[in-house]
N, C-alpha and C. Protein backbone atom coordinates (compact mmCIF):
# COMPACT_ATOMS: atom_id res chain seq x y z
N UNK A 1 23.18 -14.73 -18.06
CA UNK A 1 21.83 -14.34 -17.83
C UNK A 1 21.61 -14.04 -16.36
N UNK A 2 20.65 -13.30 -15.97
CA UNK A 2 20.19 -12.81 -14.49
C UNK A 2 19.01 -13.33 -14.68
N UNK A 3 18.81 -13.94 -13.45
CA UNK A 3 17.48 -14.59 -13.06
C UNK A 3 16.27 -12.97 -12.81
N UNK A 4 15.25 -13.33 -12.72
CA UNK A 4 14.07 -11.97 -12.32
C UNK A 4 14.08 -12.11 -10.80
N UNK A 5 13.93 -11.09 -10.26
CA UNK A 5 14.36 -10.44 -8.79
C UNK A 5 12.47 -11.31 -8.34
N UNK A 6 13.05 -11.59 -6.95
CA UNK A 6 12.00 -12.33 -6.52
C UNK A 6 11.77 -11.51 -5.09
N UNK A 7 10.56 -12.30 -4.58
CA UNK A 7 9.93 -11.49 -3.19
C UNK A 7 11.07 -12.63 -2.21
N UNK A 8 11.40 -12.13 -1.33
CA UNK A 8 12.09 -13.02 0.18
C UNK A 8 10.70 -13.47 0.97
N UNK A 9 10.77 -14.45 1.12
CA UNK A 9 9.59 -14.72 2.25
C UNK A 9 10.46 -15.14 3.72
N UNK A 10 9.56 -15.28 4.53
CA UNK A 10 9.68 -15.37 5.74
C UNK A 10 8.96 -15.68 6.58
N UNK A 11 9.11 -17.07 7.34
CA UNK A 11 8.57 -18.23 8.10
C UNK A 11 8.60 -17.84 9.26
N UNK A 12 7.20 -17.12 10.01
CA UNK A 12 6.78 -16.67 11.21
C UNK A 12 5.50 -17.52 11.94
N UNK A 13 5.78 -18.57 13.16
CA UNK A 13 4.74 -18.78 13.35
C UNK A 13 3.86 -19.88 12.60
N UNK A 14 4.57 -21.02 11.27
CA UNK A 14 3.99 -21.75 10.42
C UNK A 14 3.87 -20.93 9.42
N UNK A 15 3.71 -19.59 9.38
CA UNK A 15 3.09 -18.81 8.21
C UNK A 15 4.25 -18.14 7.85
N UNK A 16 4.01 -17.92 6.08
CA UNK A 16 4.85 -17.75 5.56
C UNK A 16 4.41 -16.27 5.20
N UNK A 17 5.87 -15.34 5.40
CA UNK A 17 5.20 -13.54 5.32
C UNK A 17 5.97 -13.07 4.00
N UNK A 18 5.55 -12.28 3.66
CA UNK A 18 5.96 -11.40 2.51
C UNK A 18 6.62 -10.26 2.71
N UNK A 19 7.23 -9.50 2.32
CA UNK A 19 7.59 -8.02 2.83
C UNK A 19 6.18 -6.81 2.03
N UNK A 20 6.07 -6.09 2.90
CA UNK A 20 5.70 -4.94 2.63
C UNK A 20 5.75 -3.79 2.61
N UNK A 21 5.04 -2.80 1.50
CA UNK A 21 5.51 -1.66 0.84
C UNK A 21 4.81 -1.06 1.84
N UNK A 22 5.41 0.91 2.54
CA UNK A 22 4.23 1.39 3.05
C UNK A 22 4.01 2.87 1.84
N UNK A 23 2.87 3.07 2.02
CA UNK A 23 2.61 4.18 1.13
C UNK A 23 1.72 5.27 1.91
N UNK A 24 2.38 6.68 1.62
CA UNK A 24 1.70 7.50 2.13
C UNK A 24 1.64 8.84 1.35
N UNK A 25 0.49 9.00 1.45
CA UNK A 25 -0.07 10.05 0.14
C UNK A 25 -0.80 11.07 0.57
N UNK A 26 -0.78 12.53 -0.09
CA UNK A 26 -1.25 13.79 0.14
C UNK A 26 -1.79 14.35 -1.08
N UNK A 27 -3.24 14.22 -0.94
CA UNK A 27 -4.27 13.85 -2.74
C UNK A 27 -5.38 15.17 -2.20
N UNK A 28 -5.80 16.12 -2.94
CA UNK A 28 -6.76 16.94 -2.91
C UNK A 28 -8.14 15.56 -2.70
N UNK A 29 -9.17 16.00 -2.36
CA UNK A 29 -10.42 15.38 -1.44
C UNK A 29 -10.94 14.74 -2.48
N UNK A 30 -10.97 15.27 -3.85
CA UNK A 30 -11.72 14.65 -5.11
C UNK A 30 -11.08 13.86 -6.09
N UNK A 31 -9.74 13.29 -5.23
CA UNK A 31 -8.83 12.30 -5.91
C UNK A 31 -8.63 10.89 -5.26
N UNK A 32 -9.83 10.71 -4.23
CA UNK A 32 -9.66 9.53 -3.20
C UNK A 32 -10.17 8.60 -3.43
N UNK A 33 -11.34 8.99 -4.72
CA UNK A 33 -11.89 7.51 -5.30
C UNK A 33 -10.52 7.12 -6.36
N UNK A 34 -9.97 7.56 -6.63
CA UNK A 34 -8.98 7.01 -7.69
C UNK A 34 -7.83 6.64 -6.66
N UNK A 35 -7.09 7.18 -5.62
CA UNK A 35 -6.74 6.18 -5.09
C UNK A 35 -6.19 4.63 -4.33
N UNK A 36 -8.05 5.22 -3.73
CA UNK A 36 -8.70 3.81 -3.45
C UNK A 36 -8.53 2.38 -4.35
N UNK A 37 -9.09 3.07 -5.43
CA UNK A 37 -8.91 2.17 -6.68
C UNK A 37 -7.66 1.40 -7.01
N UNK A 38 -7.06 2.45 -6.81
CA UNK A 38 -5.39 2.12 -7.46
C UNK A 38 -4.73 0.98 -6.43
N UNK A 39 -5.07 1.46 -5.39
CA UNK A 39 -3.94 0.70 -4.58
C UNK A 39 -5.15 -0.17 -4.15
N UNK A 40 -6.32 -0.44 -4.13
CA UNK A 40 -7.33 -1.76 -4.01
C UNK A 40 -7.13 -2.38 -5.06
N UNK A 41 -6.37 -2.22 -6.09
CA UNK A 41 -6.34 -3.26 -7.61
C UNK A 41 -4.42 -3.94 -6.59
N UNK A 42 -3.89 -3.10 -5.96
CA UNK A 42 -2.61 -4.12 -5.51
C UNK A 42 -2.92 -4.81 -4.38
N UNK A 43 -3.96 -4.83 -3.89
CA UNK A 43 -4.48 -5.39 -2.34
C UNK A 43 -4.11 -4.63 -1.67
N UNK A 44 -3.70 -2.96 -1.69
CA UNK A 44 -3.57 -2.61 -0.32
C UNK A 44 -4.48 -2.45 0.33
N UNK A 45 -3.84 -2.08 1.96
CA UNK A 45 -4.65 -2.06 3.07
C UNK A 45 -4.49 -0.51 3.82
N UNK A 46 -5.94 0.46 3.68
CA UNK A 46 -5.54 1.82 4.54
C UNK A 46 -5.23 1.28 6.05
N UNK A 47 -3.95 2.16 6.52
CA UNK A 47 -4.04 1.85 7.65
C UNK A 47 -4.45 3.62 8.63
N UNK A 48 -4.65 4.34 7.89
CA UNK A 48 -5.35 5.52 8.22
C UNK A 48 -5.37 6.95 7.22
N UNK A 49 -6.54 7.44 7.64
CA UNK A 49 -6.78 8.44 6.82
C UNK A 49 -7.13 9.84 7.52
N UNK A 50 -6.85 11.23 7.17
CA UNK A 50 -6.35 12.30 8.31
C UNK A 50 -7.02 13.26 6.91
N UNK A 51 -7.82 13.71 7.49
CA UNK A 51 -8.84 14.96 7.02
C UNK A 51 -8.33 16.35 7.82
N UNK A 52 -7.95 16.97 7.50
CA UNK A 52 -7.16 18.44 7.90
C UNK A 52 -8.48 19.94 7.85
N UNK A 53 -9.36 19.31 7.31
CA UNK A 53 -10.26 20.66 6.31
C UNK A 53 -9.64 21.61 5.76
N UNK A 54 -8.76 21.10 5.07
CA UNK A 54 -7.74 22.46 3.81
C UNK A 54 -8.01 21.81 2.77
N UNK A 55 -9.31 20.77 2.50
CA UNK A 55 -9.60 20.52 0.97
C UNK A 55 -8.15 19.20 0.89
N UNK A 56 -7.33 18.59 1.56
CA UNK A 56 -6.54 17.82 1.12
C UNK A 56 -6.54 16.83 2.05
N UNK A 57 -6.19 15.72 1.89
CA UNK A 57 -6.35 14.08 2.83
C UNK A 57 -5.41 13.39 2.25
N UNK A 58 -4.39 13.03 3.69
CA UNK A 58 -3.82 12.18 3.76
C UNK A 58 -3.81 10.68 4.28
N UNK A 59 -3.59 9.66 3.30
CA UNK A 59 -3.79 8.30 3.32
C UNK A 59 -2.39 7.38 3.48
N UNK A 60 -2.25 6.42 4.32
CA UNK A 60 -1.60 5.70 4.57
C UNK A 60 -2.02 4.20 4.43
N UNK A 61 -1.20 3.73 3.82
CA UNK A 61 -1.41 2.18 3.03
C UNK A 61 -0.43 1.62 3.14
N UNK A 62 -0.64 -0.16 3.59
CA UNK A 62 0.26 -0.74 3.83
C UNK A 62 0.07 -1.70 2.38
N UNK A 63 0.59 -2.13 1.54
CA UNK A 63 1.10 -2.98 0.10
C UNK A 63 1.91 -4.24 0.53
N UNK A 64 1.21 -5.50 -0.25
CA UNK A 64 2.08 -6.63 -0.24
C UNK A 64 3.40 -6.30 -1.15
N UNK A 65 4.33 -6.60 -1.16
CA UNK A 65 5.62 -6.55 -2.02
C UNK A 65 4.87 -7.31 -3.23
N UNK A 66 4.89 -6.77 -4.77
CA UNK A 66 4.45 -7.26 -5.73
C UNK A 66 5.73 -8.44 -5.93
N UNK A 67 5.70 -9.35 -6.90
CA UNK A 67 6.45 -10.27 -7.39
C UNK A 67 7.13 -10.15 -8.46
């Protein structure tokens, strides 16, 4: 048998860290509430968002490593 693949943690400071996913996405303007949604149901976090005015926006999200 194989055990289920687990998260590595890591002891920084007393605190214990997780690894994280980064995500970066290129969504037409009327696809940002869904998104949002999606990656706010995994706890991510935007770490910026870049409006071009060509109707498309790019989002960058940082993700806890799921379990």
């Amino acid at each position: 048998m194989v055990a289920s693949p687990r998260s590595s943690t890591r002891t920084e400071m007393a605190r214990n860290s997780k690894p994280l996913e980064r995500l970066v996405i290129d969504v037409p303007e009327n696809f940002i509430g869904i998104i949002m949604e999606t990656t706010g149901s995994r706890r991510g976090e935007m770490i910026k968002m870049s409006n071009h005015g060509s109707g498309r926006v790019r989002m960058d999200f940082k993700i806890p490593h799921a379990d």
